[in-house]
N, C-alpha and C. Protein backbone atom coordinates (compact mmCIF):
# COMPACT_ATOMS: atom_id res chain seq x y z
N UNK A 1 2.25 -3.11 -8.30
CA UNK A 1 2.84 -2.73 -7.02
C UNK A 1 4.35 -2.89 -7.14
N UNK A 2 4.92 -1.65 -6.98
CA UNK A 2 6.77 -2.25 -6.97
C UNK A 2 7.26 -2.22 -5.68
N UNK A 3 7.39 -3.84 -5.07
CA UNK A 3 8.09 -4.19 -4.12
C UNK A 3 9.30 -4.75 -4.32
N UNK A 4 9.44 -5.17 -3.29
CA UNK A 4 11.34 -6.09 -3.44
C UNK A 4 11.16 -7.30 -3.24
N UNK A 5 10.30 -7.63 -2.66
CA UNK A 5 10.13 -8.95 -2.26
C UNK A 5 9.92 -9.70 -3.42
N UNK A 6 10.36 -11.46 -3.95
CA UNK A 6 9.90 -12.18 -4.37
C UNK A 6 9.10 -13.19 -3.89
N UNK A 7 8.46 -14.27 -4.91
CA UNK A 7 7.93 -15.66 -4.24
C UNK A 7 8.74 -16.15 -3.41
N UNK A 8 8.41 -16.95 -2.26
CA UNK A 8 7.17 -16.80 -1.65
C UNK A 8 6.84 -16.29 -0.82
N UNK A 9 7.53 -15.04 -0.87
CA UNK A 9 7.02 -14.03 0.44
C UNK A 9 6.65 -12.40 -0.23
N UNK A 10 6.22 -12.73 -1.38
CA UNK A 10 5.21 -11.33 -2.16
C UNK A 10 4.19 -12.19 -1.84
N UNK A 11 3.27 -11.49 -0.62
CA UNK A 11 1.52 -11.64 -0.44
C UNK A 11 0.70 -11.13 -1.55
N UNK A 12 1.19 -9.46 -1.49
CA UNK A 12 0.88 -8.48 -2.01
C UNK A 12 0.52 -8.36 -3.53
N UNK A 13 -0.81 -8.87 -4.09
CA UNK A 13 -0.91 -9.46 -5.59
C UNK A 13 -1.50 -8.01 -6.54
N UNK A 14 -2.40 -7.58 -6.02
CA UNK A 14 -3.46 -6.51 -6.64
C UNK A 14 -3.68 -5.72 -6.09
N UNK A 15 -3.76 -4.30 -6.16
CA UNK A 15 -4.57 -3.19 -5.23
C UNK A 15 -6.11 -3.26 -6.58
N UNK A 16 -7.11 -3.49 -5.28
CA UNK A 16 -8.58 -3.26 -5.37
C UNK A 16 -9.19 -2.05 -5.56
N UNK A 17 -8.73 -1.43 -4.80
CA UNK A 17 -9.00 0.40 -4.68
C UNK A 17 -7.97 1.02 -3.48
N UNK A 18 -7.54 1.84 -4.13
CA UNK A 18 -6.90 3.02 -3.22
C UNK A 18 -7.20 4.85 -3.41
N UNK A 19 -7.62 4.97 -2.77
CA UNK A 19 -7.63 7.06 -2.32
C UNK A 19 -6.44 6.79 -1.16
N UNK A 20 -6.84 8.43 -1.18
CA UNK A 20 -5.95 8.97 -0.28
C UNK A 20 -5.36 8.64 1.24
N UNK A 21 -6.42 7.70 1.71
CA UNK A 21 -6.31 7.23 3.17
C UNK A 21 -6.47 5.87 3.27
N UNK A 22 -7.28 5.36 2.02
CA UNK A 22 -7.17 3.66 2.28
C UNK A 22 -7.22 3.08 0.85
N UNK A 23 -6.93 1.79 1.20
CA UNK A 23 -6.40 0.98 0.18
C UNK A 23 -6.79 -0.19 0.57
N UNK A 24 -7.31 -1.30 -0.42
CA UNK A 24 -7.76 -2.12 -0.25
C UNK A 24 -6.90 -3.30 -1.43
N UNK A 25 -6.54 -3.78 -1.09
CA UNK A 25 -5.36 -4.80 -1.78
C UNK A 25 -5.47 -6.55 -1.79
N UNK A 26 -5.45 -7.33 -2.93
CA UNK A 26 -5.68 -8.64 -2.88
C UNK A 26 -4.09 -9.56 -2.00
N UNK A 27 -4.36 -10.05 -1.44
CA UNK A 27 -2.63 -10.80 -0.96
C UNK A 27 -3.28 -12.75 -1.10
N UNK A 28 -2.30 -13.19 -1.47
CA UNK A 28 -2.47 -13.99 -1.66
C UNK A 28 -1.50 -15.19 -1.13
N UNK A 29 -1.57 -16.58 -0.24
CA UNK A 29 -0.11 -16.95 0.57
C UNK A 29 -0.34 -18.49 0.09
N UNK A 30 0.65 -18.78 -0.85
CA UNK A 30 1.03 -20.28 -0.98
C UNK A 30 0.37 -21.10 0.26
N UNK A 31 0.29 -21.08 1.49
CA UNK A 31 0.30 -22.25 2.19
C UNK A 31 -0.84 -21.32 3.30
N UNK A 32 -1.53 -22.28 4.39
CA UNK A 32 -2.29 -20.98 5.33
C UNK A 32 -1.38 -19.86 5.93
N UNK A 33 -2.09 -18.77 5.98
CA UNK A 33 -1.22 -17.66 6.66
C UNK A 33 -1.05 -17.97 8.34
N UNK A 34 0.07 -17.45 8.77
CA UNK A 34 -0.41 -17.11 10.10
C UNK A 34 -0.35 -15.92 10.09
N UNK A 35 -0.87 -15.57 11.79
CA UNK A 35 -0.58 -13.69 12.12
C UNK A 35 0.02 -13.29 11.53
N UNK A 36 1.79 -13.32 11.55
CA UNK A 36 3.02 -12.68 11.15
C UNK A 36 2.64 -12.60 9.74
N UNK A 37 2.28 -13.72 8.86
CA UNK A 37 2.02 -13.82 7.32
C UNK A 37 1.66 -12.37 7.25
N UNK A 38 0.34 -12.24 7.83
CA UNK A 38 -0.60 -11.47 7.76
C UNK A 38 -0.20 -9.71 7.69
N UNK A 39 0.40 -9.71 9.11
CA UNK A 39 0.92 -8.18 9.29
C UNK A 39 1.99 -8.13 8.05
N UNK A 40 2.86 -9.27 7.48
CA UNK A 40 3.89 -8.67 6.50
C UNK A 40 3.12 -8.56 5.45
N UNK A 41 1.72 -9.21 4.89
CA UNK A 41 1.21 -9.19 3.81
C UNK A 41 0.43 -7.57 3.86
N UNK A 42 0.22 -7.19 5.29
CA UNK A 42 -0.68 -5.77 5.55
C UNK A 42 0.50 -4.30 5.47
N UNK A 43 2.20 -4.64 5.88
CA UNK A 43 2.75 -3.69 5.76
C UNK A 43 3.05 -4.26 3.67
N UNK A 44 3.16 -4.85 3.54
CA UNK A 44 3.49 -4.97 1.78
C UNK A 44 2.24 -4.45 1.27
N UNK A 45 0.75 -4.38 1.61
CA UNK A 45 0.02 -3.11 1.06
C UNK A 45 -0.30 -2.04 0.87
N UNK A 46 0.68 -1.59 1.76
CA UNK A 46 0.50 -0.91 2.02
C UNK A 46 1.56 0.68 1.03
N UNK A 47 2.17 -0.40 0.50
CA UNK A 47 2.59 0.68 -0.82
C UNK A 47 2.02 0.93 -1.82
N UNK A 48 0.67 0.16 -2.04
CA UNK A 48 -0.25 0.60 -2.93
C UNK A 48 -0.33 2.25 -2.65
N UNK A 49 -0.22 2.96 -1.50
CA UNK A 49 0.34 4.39 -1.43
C UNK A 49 1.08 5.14 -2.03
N UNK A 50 2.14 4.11 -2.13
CA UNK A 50 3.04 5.31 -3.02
C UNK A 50 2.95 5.43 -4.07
N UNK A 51 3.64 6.83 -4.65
CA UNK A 51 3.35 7.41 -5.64
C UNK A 51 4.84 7.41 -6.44
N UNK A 52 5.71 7.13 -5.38
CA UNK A 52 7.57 6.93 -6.42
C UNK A 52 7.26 5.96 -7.55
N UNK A 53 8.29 6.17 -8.63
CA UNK A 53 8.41 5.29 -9.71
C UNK A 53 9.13 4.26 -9.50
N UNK A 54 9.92 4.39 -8.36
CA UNK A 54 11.07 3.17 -8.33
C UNK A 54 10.65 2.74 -7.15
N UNK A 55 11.06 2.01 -6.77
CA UNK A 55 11.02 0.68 -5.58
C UNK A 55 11.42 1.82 -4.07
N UNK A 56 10.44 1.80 -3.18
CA UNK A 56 10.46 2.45 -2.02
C UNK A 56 10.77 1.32 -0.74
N UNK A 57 12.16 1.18 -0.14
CA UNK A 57 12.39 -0.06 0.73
C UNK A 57 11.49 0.38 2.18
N UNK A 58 10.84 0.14 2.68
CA UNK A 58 10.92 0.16 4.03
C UNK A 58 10.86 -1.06 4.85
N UNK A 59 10.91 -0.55 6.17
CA UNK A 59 11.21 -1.89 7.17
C UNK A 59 10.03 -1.46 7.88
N UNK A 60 9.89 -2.82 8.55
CA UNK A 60 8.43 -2.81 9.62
C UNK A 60 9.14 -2.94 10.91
N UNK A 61 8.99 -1.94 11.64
CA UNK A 61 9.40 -1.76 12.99
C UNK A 61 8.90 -1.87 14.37
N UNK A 62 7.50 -1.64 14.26
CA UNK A 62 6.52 -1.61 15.31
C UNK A 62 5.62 -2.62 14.67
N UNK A 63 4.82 -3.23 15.60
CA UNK A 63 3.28 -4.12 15.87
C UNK A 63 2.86 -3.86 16.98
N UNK A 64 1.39 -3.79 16.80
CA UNK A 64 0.66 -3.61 17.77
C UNK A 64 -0.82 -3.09 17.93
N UNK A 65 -1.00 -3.87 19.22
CA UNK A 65 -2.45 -4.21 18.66
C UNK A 65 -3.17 -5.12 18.05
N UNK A 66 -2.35 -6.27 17.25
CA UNK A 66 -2.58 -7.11 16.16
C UNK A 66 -3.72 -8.43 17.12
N UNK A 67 -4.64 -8.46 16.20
CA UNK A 67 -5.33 -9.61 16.76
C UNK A 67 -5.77 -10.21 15.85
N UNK A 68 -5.44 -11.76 15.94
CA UNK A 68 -5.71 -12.61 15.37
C UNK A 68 -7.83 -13.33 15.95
N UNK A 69 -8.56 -12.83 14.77
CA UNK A 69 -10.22 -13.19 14.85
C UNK A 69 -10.63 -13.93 14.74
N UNK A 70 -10.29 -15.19 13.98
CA UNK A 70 -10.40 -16.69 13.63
C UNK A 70 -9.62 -17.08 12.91
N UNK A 71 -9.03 -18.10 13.11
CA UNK A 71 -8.70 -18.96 11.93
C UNK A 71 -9.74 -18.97 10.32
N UNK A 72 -8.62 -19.25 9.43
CA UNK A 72 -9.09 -19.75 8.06
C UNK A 72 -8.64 -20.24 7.22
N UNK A 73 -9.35 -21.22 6.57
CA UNK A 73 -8.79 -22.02 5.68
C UNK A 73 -8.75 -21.64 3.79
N UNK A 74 -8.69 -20.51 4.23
CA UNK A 74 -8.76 -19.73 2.98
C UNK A 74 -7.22 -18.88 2.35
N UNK A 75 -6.89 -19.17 1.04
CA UNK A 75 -4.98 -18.74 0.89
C UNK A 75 -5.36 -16.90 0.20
N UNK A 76 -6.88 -16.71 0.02
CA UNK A 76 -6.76 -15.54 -1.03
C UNK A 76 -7.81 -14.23 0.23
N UNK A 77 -6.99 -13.16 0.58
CA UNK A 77 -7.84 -12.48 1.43
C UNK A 77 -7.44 -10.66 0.72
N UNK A 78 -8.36 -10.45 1.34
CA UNK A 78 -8.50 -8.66 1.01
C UNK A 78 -8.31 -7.81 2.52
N UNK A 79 -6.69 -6.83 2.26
CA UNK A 79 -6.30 -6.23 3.21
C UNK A 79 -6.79 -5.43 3.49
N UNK A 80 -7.05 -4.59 4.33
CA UNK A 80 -7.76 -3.03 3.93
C UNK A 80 -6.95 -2.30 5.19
N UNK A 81 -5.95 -1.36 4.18
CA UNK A 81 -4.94 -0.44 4.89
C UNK A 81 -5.37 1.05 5.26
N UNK A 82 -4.93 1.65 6.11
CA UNK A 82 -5.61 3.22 6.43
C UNK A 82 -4.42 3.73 6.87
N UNK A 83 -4.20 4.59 6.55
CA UNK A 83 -2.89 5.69 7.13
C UNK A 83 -3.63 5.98 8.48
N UNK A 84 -1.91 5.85 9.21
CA UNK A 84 -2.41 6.86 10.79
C UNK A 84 -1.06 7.59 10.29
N UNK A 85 -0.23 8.43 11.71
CA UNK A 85 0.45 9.46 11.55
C UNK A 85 1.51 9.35 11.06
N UNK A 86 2.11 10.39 10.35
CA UNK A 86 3.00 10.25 9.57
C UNK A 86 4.29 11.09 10.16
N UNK A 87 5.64 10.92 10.57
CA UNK A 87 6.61 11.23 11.37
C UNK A 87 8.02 11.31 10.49
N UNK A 88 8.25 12.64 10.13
CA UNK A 88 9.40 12.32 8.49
C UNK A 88 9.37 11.06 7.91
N UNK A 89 10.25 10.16 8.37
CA UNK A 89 9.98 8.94 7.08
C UNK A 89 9.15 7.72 7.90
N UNK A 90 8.98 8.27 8.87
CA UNK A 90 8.23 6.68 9.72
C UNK A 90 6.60 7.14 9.62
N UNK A 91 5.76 5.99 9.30
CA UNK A 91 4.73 5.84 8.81
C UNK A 91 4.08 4.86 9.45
N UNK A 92 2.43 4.99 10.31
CA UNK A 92 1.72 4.40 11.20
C UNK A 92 1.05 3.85 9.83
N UNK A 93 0.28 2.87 10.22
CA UNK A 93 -1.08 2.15 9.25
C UNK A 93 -1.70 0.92 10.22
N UNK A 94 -3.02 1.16 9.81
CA UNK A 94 -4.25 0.22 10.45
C UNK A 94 -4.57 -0.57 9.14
N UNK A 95 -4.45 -1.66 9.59
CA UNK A 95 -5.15 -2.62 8.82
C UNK A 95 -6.27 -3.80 9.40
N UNK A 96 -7.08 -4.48 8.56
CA UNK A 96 -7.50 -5.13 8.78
C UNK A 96 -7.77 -5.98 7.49
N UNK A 97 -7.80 -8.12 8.02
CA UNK A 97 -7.74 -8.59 7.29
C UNK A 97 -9.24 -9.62 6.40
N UNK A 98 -9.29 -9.84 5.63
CA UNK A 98 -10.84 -10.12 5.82
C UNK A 98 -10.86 -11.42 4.27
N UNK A 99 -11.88 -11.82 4.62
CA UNK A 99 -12.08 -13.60 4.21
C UNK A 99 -12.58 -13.15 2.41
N UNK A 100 -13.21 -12.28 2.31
CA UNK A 100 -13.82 -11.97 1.14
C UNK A 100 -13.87 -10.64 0.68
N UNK A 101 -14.10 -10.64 -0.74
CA UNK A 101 -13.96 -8.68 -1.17
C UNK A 101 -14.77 -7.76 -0.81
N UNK A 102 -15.87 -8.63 -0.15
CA UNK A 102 -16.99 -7.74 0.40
C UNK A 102 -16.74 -7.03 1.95
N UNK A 103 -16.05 -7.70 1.87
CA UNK A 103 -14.73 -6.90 3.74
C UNK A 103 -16.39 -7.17 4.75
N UNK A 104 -16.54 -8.44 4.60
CA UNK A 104 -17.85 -9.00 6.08
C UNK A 104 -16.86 -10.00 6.90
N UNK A 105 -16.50 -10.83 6.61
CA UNK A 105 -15.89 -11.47 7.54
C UNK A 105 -14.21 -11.16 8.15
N UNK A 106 -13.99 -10.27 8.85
CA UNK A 106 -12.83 -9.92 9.10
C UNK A 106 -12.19 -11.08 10.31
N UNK A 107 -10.89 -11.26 10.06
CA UNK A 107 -10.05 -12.55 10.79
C UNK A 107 -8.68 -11.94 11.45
N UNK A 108 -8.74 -10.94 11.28
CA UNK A 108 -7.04 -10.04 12.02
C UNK A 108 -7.18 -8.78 11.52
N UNK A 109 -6.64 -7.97 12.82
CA UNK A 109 -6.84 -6.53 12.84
C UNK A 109 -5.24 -6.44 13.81
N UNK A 110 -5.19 -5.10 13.26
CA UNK A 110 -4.23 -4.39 13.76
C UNK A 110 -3.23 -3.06 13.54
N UNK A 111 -1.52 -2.82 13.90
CA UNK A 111 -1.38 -1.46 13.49
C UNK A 111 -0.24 -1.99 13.41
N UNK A 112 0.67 -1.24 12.39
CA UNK A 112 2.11 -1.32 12.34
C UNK A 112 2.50 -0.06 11.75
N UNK A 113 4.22 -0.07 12.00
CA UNK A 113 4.85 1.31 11.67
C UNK A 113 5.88 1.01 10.69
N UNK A 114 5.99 1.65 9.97
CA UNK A 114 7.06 1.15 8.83
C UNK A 114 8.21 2.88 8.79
N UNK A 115 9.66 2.72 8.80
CA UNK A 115 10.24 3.53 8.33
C UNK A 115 10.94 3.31 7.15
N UNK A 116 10.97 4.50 6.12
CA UNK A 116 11.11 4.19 5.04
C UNK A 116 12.38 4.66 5.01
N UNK A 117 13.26 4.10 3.85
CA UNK A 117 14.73 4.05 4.00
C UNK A 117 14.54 5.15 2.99
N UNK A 118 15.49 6.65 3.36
CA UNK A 118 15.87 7.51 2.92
C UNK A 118 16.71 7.60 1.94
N UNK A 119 16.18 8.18 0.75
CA UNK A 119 17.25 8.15 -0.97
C UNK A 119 17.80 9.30 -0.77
């Protein structure tokens, strides 16, 4: 995955599987996550999408919707990202966050918008 971020705020460890509309990505957080952890670890998977060779910056601009499902005492979770609409460089995505790779126990759901900084 080429992000910008370093330790300890790269969640974003492995993409699991990605097609065309979703992506399923390992994130992983030194200490328990909270919400916020969460949505930055769900917009940082969300570049398992791209297809540039070099480092694509964007910023997270919008939240919403985000709900936190339970607590957990768990540091290693599987994101699972879905494209919504796409607006020249600003970009919707649904995610949801979940306890195991088998995506059964989900713990936070939600949507964010990312615009991507223009080269």
């Amino acid at each position: 995955m080429k992000l910008p971020h370093l330790e300890p705020i790269l969640f974003a460890k492995e993409v699991l599987f990605c097609d065309e509309n979703i992506a399923k990505v390992r994130c992983v957080f030194s200490s328990l996550p909270t919400l916020a952890m969460m949505v930055e670890a769900s917009a940082q998977a969300s570049s398992a999408f791209s297809t540039s060779s070099s480092v694509d910056i964007g910023f997270l601009v919008l939240v919403k919707d985000t709900v936190l499902l339970k607590k957990s005492d768990q540091l290693s979770f599987v994101v699972c990202v879905s494209k919504g609409i796409s607006l020249g460089n600003s970009r919707e995505f649904y995610f949801e966050v979940f306890e195991e790779e088998a995506c059964i126990k989900k713990i936070a759901s939600g949507a964010f918008m990312l615009v991507l900084k223009e080269t």
